[in-house]
C-alpha atoms as a PDB file:
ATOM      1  CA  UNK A   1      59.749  50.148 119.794  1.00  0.00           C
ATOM      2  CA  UNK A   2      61.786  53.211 119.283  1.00  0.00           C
ATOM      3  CA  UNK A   3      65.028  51.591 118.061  1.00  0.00           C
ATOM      4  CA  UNK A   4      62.846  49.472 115.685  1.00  0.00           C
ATOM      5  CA  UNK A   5      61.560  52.587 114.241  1.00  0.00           C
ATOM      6  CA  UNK A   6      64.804  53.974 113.712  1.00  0.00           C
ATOM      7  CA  UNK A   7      66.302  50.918 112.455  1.00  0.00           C
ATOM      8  CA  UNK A   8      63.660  50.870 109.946  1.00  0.00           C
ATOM      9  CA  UNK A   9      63.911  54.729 109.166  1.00  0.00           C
ATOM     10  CA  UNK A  10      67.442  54.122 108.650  1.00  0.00           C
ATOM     11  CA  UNK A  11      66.742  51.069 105.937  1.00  0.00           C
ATOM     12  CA  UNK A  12      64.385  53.002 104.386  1.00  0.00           C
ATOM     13  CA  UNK A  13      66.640  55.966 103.861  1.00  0.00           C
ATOM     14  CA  UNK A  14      69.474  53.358 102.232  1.00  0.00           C
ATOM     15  CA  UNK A  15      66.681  51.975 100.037  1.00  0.00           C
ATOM     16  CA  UNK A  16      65.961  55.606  98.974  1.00  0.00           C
ATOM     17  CA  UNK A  17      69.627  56.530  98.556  1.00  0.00           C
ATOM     18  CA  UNK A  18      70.499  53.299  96.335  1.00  0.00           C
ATOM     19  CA  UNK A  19      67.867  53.658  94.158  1.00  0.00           C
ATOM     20  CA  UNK A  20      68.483  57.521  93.527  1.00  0.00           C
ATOM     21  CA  UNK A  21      72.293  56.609  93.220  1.00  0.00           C
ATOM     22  CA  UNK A  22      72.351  56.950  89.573  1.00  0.00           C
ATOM     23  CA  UNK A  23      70.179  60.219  89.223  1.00  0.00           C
ATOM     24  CA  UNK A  24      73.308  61.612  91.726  1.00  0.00           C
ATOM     25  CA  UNK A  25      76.184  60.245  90.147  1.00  0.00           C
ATOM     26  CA  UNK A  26      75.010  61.588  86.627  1.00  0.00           C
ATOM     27  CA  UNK A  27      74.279  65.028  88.167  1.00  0.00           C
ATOM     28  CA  UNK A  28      77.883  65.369  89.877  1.00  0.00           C
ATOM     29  CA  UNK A  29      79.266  64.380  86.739  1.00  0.00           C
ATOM     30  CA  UNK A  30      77.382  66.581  84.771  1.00  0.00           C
ATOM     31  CA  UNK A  31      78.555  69.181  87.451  1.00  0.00           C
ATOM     32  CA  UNK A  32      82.077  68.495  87.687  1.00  0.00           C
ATOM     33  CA  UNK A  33      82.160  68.656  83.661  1.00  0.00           C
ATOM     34  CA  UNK A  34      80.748  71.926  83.758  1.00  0.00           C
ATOM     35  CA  UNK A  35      83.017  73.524  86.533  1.00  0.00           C
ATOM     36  CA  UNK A  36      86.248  71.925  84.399  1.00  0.00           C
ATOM     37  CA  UNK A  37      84.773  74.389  81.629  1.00  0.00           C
ATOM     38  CA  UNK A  38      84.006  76.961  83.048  1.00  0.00           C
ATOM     39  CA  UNK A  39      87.474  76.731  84.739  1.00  0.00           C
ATOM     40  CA  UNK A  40      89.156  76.681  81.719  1.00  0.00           C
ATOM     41  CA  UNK A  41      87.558  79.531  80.342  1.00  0.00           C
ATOM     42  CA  UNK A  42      88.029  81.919  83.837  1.00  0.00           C
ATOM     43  CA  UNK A  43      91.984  80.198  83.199  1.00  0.00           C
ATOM     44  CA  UNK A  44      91.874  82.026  80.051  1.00  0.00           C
ATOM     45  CA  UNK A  45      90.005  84.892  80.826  1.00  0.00           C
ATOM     46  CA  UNK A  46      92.860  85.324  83.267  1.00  0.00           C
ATOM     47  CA  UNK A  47      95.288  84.848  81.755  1.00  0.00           C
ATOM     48  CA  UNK A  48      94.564  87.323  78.630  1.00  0.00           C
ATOM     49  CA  UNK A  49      94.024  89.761  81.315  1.00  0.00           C
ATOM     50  CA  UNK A  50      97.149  89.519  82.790  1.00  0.00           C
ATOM     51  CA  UNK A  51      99.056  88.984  79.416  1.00  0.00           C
ATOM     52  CA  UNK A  52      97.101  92.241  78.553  1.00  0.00           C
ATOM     53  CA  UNK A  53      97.978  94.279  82.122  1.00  0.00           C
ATOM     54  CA  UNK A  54     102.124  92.879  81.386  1.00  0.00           C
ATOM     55  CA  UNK A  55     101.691  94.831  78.126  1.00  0.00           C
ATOM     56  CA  UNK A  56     100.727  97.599  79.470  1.00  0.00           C
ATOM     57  CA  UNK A  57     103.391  97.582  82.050  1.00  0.00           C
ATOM     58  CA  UNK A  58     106.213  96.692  79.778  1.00  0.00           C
ATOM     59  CA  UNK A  59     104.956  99.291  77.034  1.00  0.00           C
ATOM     60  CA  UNK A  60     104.919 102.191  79.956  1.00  0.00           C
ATOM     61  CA  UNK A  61     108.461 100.960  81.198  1.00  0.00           C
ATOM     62  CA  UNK A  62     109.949 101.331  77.716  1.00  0.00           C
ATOM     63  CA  UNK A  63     108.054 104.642  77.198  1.00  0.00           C
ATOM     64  CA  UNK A  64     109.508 105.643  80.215  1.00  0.00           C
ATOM     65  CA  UNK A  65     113.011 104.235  80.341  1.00  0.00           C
ATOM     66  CA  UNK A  66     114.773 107.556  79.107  1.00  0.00           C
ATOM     67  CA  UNK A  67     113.897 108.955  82.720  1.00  0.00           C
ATOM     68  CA  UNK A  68     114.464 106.123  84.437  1.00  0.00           C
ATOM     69  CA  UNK A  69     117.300 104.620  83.717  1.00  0.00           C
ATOM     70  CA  UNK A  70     119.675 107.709  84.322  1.00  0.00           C
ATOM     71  CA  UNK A  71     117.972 107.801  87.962  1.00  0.00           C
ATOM     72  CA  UNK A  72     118.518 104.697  88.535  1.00  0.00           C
ATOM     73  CA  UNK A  73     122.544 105.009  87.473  1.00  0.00           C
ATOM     74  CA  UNK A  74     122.192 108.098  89.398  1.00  0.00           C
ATOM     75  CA  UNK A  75     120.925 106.235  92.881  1.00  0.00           C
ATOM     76  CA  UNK A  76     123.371 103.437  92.381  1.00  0.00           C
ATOM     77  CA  UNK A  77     126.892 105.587  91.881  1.00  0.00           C
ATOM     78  CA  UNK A  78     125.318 107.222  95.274  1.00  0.00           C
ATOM     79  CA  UNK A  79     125.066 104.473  97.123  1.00  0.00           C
ATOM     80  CA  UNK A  80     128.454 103.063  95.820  1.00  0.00           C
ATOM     81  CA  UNK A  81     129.896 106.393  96.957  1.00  0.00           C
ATOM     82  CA  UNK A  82     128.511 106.067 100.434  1.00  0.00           C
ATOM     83  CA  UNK A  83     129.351 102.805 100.784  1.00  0.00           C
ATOM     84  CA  UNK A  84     133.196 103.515  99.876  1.00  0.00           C
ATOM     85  CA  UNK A  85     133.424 106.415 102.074  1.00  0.00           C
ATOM     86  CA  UNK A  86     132.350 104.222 105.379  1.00  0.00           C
ATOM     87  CA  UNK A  87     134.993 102.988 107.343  1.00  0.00           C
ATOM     88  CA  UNK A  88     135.384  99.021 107.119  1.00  0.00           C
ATOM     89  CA  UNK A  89     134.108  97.157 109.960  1.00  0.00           C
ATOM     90  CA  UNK A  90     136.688  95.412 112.104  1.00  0.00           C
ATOM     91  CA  UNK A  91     135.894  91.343 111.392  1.00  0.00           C
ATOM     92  CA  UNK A  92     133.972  89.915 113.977  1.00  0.00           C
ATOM     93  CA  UNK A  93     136.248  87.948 116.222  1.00  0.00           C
ATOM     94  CA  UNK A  94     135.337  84.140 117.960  1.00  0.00           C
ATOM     95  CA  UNK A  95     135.019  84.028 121.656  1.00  0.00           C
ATOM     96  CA  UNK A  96     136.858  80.944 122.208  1.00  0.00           C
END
């Protein structure tokens, strides 16, 4: 009697679930309509943010490029010098 039950619960349940098909589909629709928009706009959102935090960046490295730049020129005929003054390394030879 107990599988009988269950078989029953279980046609019962697909009875339920095809008949409330519809109501579901229409609802994930709905839903996935509404996430693609509100995607779009967080997209956007985004992405003026970050256009807006680039300016900012780019504006403050312009601003500040007359310090900059000579330390950079600075640091690189350094390391150029240091680099010149080690002695070459002997080529590394194949163990035959």
């Amino acid at each position: 009697m107990k599988t009988f039950l269950k078989i029953l619960l279980i046609v019962v349940l697909a009875l339920l679930a095809l008949k409330f098909l519809p109501v579901v589909l229409v609802g994930s629709i709905a839903g996935l309509l509404i996430a693609a928009v509100l995607g779009v706009i967080g997209v956007s959102l985004l992405a003026g943010l970050l256009a807006a935090l680039l300016a900012v960046v780019l504006g403050l490295a312009f601003a500040l490029s007359p310090i900059w730049i000579p330390v950079l020129i600075i640091l690189g005929a350094i390391s150029l010098f240091k680099k010149l003054g080690e002695k070459a390394a002997a080529p590394p030879v194949l163990a035959a």
